[in-house]
Protein backbone atom coordinates (compact mmCIF):
# COMPACT_ATOMS: atom_id res chain seq x y z
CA UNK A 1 7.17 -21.21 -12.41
CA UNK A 2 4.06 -23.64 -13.22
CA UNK A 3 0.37 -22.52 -12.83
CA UNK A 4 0.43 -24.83 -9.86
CA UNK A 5 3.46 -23.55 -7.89
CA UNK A 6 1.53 -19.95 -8.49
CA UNK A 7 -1.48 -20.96 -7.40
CA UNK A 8 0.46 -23.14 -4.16
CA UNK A 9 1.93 -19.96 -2.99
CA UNK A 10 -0.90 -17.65 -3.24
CA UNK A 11 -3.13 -20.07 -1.31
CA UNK A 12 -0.12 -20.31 0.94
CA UNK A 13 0.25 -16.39 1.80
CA UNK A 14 -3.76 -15.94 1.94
CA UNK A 15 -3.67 -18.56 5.01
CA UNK A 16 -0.56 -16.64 6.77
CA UNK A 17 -2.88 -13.41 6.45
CA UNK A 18 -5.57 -15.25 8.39
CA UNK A 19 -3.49 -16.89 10.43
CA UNK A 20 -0.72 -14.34 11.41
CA UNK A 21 1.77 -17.18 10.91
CA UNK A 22 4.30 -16.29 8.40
CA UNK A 23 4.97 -18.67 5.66
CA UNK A 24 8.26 -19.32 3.70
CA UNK A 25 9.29 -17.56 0.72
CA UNK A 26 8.93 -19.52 -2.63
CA UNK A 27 11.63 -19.72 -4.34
CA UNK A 28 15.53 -18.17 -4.82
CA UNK A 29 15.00 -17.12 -8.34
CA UNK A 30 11.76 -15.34 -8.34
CA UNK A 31 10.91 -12.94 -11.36
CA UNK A 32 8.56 -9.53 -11.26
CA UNK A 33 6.03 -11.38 -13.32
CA UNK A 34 6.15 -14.72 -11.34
CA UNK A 35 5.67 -12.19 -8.39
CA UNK A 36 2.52 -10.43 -10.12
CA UNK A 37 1.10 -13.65 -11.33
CA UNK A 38 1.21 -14.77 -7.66
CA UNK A 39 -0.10 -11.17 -6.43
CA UNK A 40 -2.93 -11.95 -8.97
CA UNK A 41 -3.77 -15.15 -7.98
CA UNK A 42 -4.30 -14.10 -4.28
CA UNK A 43 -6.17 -11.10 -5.43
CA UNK A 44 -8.26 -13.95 -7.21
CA UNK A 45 -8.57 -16.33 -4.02
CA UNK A 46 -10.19 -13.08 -1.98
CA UNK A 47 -12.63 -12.61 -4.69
CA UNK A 48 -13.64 -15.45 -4.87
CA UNK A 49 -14.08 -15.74 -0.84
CA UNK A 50 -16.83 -12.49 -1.16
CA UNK A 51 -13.87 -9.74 -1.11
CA UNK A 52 -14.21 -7.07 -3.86
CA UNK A 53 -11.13 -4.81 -5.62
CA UNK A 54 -11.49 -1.43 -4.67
CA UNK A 55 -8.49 0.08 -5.51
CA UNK A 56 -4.50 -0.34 -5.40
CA UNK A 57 -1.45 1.00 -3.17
CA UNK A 58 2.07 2.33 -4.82
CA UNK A 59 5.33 1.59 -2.70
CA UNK A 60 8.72 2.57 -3.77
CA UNK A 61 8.15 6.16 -4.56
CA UNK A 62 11.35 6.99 -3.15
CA UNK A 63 13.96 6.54 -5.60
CA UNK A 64 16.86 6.45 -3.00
CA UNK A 65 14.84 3.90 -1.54
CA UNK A 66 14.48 2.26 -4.81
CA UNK A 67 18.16 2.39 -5.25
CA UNK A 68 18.85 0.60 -1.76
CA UNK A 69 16.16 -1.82 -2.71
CA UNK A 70 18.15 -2.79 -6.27
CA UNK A 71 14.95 -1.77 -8.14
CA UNK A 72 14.63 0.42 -10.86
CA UNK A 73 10.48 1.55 -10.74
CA UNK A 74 7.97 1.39 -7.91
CA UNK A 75 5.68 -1.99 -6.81
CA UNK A 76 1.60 -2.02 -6.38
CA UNK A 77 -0.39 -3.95 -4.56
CA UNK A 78 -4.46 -4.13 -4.08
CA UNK A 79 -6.70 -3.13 -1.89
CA UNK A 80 -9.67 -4.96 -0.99
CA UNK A 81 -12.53 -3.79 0.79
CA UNK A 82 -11.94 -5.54 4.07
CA UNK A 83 -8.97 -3.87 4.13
CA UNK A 84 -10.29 -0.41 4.91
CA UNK A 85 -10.49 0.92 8.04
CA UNK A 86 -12.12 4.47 9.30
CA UNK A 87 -10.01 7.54 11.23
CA UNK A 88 -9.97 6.58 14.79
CA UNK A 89 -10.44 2.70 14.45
CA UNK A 90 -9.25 0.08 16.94
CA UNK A 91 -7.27 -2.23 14.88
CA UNK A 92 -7.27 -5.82 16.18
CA UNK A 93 -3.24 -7.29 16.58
CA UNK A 94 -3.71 -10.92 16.55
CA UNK A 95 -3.27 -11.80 13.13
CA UNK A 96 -0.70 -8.92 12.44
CA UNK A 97 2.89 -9.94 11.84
CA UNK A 98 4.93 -7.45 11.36
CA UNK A 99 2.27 -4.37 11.30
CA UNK A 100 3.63 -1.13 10.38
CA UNK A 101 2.20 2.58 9.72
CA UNK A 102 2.85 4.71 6.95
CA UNK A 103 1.68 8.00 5.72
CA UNK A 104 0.87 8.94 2.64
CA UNK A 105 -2.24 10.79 0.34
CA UNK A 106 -4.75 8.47 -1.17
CA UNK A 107 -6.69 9.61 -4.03
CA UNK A 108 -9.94 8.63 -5.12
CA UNK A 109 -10.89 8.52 -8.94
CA UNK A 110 -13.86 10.16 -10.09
CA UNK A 111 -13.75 8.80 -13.55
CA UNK A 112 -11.31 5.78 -15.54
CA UNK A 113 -7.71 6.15 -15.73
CA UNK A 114 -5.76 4.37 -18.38
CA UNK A 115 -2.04 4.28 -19.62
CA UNK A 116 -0.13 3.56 -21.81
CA UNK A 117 0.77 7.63 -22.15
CA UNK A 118 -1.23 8.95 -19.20
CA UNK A 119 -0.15 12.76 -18.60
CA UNK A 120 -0.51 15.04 -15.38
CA UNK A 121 -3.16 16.45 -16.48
CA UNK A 122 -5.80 13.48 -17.33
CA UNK A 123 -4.56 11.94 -13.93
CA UNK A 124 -5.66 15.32 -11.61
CA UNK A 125 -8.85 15.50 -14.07
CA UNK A 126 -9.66 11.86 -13.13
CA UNK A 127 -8.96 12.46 -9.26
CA UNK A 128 -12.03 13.52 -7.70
CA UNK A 129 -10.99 13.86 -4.46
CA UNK A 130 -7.73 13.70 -2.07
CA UNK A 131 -7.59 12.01 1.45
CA UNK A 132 -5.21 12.13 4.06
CA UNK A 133 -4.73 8.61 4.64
CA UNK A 134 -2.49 5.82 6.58
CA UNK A 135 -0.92 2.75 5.06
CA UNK A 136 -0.84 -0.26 7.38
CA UNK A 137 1.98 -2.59 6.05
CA UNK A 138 2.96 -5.86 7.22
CA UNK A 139 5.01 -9.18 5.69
CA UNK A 140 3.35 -12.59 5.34
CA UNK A 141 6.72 -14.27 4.96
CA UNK A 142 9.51 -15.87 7.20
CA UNK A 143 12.04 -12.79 8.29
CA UNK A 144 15.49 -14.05 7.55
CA UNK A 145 17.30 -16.11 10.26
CA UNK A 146 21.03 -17.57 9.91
CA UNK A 147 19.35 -20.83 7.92
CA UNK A 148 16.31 -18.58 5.67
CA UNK A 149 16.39 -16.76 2.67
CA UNK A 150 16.39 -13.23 2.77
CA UNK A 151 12.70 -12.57 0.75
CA UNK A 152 13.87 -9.79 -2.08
CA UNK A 153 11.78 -7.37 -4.06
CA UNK A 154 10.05 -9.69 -5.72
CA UNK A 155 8.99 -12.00 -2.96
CA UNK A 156 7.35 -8.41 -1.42
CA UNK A 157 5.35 -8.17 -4.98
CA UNK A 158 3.77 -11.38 -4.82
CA UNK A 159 2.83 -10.66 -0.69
CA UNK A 160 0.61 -8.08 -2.03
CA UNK A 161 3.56 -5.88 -2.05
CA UNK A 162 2.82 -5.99 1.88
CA UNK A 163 -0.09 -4.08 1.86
CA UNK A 164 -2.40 -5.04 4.62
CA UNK A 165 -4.97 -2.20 5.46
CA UNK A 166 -6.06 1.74 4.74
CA UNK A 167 -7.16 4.35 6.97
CA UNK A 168 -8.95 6.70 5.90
CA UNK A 169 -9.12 10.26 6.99
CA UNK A 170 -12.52 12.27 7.43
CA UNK A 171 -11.30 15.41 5.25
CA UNK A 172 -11.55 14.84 1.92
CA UNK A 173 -10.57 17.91 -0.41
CA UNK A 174 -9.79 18.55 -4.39
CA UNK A 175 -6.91 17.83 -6.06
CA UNK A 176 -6.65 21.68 -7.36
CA UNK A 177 -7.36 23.32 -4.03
CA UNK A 178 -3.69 23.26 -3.16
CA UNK A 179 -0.01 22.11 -4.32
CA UNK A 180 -0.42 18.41 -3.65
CA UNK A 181 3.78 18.62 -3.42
CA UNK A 182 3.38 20.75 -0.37
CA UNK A 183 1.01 18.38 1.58
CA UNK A 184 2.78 17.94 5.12
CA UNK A 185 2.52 15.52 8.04
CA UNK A 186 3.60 15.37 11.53
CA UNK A 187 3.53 11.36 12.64
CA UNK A 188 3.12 10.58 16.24
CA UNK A 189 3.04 7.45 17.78
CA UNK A 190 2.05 7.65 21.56
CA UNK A 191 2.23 11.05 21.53
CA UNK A 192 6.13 11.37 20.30
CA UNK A 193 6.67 12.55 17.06
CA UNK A 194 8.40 9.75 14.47
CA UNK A 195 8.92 12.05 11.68
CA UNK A 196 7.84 14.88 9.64
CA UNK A 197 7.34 14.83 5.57
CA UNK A 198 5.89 16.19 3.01
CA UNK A 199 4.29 14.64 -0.56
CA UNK A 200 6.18 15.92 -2.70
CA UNK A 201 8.99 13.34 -1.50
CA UNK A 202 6.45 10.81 -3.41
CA UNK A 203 8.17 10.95 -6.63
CA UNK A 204 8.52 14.47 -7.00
CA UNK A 205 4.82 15.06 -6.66
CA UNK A 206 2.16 12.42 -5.44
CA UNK A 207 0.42 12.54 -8.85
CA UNK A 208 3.03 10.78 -10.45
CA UNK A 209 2.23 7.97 -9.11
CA UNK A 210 -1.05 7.58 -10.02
CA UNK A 211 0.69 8.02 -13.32
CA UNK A 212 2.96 5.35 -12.76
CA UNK A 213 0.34 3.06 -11.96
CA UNK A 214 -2.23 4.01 -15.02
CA UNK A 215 0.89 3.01 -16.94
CA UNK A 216 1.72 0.25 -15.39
CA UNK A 217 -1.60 -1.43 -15.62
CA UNK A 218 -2.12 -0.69 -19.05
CA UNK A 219 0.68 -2.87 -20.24
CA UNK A 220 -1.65 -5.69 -18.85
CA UNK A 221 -4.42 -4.39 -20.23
CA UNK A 222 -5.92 -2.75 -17.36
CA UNK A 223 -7.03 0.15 -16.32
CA UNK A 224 -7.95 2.43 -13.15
CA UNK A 225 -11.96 3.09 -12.62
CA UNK A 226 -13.87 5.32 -11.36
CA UNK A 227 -13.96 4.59 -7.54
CA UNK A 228 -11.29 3.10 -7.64
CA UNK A 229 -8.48 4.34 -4.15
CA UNK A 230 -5.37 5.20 -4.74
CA UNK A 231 -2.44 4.96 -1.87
CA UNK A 232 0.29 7.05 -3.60
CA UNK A 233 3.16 6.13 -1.61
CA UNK A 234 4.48 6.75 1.84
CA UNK A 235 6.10 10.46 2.85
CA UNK A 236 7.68 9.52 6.36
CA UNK A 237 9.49 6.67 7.10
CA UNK A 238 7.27 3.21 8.63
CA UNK A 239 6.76 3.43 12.15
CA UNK A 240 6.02 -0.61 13.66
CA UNK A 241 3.42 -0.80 15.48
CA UNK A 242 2.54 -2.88 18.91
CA UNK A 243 -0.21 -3.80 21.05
CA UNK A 244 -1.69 -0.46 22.85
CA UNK A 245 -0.08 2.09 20.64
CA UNK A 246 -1.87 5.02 18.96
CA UNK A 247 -1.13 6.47 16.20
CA UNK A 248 -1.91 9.75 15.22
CA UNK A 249 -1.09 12.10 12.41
CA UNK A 250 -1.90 16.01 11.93
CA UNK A 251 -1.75 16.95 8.04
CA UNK A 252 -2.11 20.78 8.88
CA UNK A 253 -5.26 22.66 7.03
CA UNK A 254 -5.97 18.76 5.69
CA UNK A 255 -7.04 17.39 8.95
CA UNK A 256 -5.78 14.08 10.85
CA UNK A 257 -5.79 10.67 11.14
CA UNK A 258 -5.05 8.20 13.81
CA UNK A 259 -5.99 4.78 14.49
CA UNK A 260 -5.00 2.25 17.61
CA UNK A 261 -3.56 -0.87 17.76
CA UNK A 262 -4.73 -3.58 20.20
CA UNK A 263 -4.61 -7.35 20.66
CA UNK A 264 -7.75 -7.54 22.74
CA UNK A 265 -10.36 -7.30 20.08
């Protein structure tokens, strides 16, 4: 793919994000690095527009999802700072597409993280602290009908691996003041309970992702900082969202979250 088909696309998925009108997948025969060169190039555009990095999510920490999905590692995406939102928010609907909610931990870095051989132990010794958090997700690009494309894995990479916001919990706490595997949440949406999980369905244990990700990075000669956030991957399965629903999840001892969702603001 040339610089200028890259560059075309990105441009194309930023204006679908501030539009909430999906836009069409790019092409049949997309590659993982077309799809992070794209990813990249969007990250670039937001930049540039007065947005600044301030961390990264993880998806695919499932591996039977990974299976289903035909992939054979997990996807990252960034997070900006206009895409973080506080427990208890009101959430504005307009420009949402296809918004959904997941749960996962987020972990914020106290100090750099790099790969290439990043081990448990430098990645809880570079987590300062541990946040119950909220993944909203949603897809920039045309859903299949009888005459689209069906947009595969890589066509999610290069829509910022349809990350789309953060909540943030008010309970912070340390990585060592608990088994991070044994984290639990109960999801509600609207007061009925969508499902129940705990971390440790995150890739064994919610750390490795952060591994995954140091790694991952460092093959492109980057690296985690300190400050950087941290989505680790989701623990329940997505809940969609609509206009008037609330969200709310209790993560025992850790606290809550919950935000709403509303097309009126």
């Amino acid at each position: 793919m040339e610089e200028k088909q890259i560059a075309a696309q990105a441009a194309a998925l930023l204006e679908a994000e501030r539009s909430g009108v999906p836009t069409a997948t790019t092409s049949s025969s997309l590659s993982f690095s077309e799809a992070y060169a794209i990813q990249d190039a969007l990250l670039k555009l937001k930049v540039a527009s007065g947005r600044r990095l301030r961390g990264y999510k993880v998806g695919l920490t499932s591996p039977l999802l990974q299976k289903n999905m035909g992939a054979s590692e997990p996807i990252y995406g960034h997070l900006t700072d206009a895409m973080f939102y506080a427990s208890g928010s009101s959430i504005p609907m307009k420009k949402l597409i296809h918004p959904r909610i997941e749960v996962e931990l987020a972990f914020v870095l106290g100090r750099p993280l790099a790969g290439p051989d990043c081990t448990l132990t430098e990645a809880l010794n570079a987590v300062e602290y541990v946040f119950p958090a909220l993944e909203l997700v949603d897809s920039r690009l045309v859903q299949p009908t009888t005459q689209d494309r069906i947009p595969g894995l890589p066509d999610v990479v290069s829509d910022n691996s349809n990350s789309a916001g953060i909540i943030l919990g008010v309970s912070p706490f340390r990585p060592d003041s608990t088994d991070l595997r044994r984290v639990g949440a109960i999801c509600t949406r609207n007061g009925l309970i969508e499902d129940t999980g705990l971390a440790a369905a995150v890739l064994n244990h919610p750390v490795q992702s952060l591994i995954w990700l140091a790694n991952s990075l460092s093959r492109r000669g980057e690296r985690l900082e300190a400050g950087h956030v941290v989505l680790a991957g989701a623990f329940t399965v997505p809940v969609a969202v609509n206009d008037g629903d609330t969200v709310y999840v209790d993560y025992g001892c850790h606290g809550s979250v919950t935000c709403h969702f509303s097309n009126s603001i």
